[in-house]
N, C-alpha and C. Protein backbone atom coordinates (compact mmCIF):
# COMPACT_ATOMS: atom_id res chain seq x y z
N UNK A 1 93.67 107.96 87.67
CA UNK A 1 94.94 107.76 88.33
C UNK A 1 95.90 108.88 87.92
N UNK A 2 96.55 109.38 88.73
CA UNK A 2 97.21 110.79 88.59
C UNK A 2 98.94 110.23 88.22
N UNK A 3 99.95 110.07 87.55
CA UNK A 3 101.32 109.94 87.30
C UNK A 3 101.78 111.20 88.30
N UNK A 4 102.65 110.43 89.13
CA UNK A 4 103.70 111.44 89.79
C UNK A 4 104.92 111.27 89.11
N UNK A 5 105.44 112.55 88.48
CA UNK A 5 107.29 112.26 87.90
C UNK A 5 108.22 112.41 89.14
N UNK A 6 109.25 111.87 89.15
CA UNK A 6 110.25 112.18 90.05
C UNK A 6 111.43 112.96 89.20
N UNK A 7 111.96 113.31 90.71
CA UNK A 7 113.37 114.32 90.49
C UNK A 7 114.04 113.59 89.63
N UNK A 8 114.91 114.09 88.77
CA UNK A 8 116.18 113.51 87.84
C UNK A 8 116.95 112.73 89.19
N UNK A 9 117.12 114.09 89.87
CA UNK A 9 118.84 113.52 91.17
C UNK A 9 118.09 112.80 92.53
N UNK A 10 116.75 113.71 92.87
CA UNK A 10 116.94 112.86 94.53
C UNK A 10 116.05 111.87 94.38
N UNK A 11 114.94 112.28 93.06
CA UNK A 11 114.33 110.75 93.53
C UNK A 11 113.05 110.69 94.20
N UNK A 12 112.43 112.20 94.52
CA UNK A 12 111.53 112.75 95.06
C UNK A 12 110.18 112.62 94.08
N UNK A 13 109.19 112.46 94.72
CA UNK A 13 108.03 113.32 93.83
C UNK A 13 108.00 115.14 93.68
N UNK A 14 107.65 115.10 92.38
CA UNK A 14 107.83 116.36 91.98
C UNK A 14 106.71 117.16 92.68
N UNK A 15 106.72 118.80 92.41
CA UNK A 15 105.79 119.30 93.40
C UNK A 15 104.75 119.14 92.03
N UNK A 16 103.95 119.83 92.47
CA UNK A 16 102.93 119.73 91.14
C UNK A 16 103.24 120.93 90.23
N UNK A 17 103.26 122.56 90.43
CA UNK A 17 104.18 123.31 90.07
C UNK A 17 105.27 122.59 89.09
N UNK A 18 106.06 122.62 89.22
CA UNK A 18 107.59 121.75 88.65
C UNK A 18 106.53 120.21 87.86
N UNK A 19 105.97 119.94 87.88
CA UNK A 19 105.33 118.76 87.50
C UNK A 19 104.50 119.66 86.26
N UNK A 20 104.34 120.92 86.30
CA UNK A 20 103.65 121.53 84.98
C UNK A 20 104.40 121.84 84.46
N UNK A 21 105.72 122.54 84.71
CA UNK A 21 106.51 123.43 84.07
C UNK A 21 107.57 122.79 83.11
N UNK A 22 107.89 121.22 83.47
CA UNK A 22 108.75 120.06 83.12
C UNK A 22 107.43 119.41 81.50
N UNK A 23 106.20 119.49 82.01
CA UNK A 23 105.17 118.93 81.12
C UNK A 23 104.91 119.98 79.91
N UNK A 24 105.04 121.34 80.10
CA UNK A 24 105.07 122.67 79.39
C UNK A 24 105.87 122.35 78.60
N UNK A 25 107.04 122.21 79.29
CA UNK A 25 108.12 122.76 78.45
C UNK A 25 108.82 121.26 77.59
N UNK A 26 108.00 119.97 77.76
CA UNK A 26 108.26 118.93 77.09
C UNK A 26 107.53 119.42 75.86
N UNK A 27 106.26 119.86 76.27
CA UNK A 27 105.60 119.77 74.72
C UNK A 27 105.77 120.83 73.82
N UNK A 28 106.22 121.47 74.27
CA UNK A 28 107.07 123.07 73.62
C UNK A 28 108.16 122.59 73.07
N UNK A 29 108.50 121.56 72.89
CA UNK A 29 109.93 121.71 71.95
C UNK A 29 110.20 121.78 70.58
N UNK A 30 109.16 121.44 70.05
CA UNK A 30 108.62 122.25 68.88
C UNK A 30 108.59 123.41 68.27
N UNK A 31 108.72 124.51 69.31
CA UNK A 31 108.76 125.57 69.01
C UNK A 31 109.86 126.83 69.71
N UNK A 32 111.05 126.28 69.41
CA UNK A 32 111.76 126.88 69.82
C UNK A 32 111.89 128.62 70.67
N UNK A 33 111.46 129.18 69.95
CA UNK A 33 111.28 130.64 70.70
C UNK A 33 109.86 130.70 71.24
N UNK A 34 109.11 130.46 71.51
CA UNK A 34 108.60 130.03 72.79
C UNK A 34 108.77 129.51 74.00
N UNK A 35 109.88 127.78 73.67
CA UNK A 35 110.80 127.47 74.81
C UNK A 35 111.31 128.39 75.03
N UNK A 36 112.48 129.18 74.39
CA UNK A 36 113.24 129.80 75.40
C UNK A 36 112.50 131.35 75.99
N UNK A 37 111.01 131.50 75.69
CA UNK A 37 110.56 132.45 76.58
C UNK A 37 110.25 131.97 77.99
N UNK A 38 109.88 130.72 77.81
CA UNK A 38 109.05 129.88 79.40
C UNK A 38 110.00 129.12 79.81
N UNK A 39 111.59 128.87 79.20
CA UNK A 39 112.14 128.03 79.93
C UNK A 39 112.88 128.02 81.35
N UNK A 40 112.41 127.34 82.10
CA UNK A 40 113.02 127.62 83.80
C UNK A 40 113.83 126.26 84.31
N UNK A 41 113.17 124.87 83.69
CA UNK A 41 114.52 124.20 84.12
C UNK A 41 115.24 123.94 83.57
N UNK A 42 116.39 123.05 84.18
CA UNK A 42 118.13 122.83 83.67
C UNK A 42 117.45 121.82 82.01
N UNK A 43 117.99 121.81 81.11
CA UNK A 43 118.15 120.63 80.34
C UNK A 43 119.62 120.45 79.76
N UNK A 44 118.84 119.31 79.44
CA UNK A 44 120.18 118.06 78.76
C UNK A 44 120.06 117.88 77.05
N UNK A 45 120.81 118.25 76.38
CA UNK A 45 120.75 118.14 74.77
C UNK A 45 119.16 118.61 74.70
N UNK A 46 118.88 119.90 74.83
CA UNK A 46 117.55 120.43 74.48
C UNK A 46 116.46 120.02 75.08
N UNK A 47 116.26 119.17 75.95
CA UNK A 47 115.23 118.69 76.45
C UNK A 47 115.27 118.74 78.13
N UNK A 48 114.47 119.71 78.66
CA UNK A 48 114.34 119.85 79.81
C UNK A 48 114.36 118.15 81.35
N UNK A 49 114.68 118.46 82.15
CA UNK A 49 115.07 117.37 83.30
C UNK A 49 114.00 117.86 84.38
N UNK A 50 112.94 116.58 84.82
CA UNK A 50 112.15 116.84 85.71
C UNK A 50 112.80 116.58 87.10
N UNK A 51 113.07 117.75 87.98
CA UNK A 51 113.88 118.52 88.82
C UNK A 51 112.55 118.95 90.07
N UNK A 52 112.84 118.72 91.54
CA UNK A 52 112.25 119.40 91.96
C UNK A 52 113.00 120.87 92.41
N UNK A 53 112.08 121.75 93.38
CA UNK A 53 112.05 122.58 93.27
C UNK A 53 113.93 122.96 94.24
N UNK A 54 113.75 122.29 95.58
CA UNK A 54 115.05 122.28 96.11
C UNK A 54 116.64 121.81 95.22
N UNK A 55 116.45 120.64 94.24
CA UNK A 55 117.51 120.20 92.98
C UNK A 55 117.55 121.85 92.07
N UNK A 56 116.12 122.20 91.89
CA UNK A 56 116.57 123.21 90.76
C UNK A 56 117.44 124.33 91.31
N UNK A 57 116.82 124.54 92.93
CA UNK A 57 117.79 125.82 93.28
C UNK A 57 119.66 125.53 93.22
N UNK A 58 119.95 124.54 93.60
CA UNK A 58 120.94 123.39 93.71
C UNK A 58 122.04 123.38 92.37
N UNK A 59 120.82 123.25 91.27
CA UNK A 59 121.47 123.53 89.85
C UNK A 59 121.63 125.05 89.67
N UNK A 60 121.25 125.79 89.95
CA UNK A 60 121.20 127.19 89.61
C UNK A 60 122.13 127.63 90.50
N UNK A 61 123.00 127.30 91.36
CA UNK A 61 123.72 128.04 92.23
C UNK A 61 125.12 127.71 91.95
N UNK A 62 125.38 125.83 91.13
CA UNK A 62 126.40 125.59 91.16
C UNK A 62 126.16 124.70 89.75
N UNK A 63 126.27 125.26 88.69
CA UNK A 63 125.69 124.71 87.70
C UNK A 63 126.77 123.14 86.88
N UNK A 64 128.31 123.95 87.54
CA UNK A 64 129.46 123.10 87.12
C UNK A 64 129.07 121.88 87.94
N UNK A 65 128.49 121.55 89.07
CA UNK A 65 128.54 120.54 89.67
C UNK A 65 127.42 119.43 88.80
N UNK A 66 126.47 120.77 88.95
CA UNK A 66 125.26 119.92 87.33
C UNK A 66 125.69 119.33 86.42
N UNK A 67 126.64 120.07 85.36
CA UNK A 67 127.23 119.29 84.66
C UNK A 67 128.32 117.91 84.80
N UNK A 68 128.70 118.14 85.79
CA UNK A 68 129.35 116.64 86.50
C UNK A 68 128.63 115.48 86.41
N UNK A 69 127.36 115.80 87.41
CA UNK A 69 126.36 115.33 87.78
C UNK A 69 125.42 114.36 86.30
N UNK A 70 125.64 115.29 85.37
CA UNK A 70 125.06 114.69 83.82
C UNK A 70 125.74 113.89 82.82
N UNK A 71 127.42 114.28 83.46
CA UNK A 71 128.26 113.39 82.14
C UNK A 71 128.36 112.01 82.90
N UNK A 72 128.34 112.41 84.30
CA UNK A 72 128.59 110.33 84.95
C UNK A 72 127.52 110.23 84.30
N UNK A 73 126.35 110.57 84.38
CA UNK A 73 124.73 109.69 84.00
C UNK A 73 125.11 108.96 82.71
N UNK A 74 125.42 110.00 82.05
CA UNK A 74 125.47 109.67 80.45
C UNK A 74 126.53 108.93 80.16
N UNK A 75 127.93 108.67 81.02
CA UNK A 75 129.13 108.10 81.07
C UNK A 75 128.44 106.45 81.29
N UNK A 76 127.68 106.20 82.48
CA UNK A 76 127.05 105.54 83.23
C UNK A 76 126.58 104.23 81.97
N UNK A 77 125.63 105.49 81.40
CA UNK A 77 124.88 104.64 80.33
C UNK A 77 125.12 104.55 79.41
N UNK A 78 126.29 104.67 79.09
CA UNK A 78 127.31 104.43 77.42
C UNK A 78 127.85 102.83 77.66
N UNK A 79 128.65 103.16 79.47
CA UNK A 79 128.95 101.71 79.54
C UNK A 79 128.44 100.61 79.74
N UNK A 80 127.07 100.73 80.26
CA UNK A 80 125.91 99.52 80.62
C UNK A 80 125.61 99.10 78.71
N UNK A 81 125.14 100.26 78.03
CA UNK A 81 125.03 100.15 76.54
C UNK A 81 126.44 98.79 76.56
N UNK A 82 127.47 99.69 76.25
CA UNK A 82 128.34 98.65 75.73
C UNK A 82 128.30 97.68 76.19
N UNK A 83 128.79 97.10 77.58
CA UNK A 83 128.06 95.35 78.41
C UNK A 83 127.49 94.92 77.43
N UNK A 84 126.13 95.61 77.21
CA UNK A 84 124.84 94.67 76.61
C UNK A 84 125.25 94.46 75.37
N UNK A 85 125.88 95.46 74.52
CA UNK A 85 126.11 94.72 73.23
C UNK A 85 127.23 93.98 72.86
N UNK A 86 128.28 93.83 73.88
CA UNK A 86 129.28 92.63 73.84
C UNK A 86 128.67 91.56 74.34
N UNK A 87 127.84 91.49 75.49
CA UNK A 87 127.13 89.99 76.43
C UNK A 87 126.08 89.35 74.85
N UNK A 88 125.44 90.41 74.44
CA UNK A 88 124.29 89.86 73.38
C UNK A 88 125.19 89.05 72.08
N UNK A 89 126.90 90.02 71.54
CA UNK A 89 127.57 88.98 70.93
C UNK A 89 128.23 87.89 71.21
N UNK A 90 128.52 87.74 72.55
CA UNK A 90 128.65 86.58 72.92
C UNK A 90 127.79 85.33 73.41
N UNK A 91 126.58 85.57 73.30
CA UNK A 91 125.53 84.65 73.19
C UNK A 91 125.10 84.38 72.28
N UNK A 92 125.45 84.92 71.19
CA UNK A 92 124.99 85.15 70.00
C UNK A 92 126.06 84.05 68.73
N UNK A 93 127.53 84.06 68.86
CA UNK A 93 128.26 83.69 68.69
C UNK A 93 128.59 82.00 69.53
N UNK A 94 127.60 81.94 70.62
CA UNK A 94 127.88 80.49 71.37
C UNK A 94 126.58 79.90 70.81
N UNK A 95 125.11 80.32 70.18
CA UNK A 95 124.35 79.65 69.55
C UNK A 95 123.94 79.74 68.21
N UNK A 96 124.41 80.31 67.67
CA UNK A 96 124.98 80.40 66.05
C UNK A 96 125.82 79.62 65.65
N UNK A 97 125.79 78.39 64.52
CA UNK A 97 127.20 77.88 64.25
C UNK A 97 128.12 78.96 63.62
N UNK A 98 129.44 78.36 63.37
CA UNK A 98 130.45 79.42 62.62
C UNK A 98 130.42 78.92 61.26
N UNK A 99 131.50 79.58 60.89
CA UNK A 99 131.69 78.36 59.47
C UNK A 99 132.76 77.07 59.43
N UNK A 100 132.18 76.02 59.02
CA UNK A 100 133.30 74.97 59.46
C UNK A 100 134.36 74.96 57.87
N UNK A 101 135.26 74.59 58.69
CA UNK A 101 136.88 73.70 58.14
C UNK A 101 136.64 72.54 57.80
């Protein structure tokens, strides 16, 4: 059975191309000057984003919009984070006793 990755943004299957170069350059992070001889796509805190080939041109033309594009994600998932760890103390706090008076 073959894993297809999809795009970070559209959501696409990756080409197969871009499906090596995303897999390359995952297992290369280890070795820093090597990554940055083979590195071709966008990443996020050091770690490359599986991108197809039309997203990568997309990022490379307007890179400020990329970065937009990465702080909602990460904005996104700071606040779903937080939800879950106020909802988990408040369930947590309704089947736990307290201390009694």
């Amino acid at each position: 059975m073959i894993a297809h990755s999809r795009c970070r943004f559209c959501n696409d299957k990756l080409e197969p191309a871009q499906q090596l170069r995303f897999l390359v350059e995952t297992e290369s992070l280890g070795d820093p000057s090597f990554l940055a001889s083979i590195r071709r796509l966008p990443a996020v805190g050091g770690r490359p984003l599986p991108v197809c080939r039309s997203c990568q041109s997309a990022v490379e033309a307007n890179p400020a919009r990329f970065r937009a594009a990465v702080a909602r994600t990460q904005l996104r998932t700071g606040v779903i984070a937080a939800c879950g760890l106020l909802s988990l103390g408040f369930v947590l706090t309704a089947l736990l006793p307290g201390p009694r008076a």
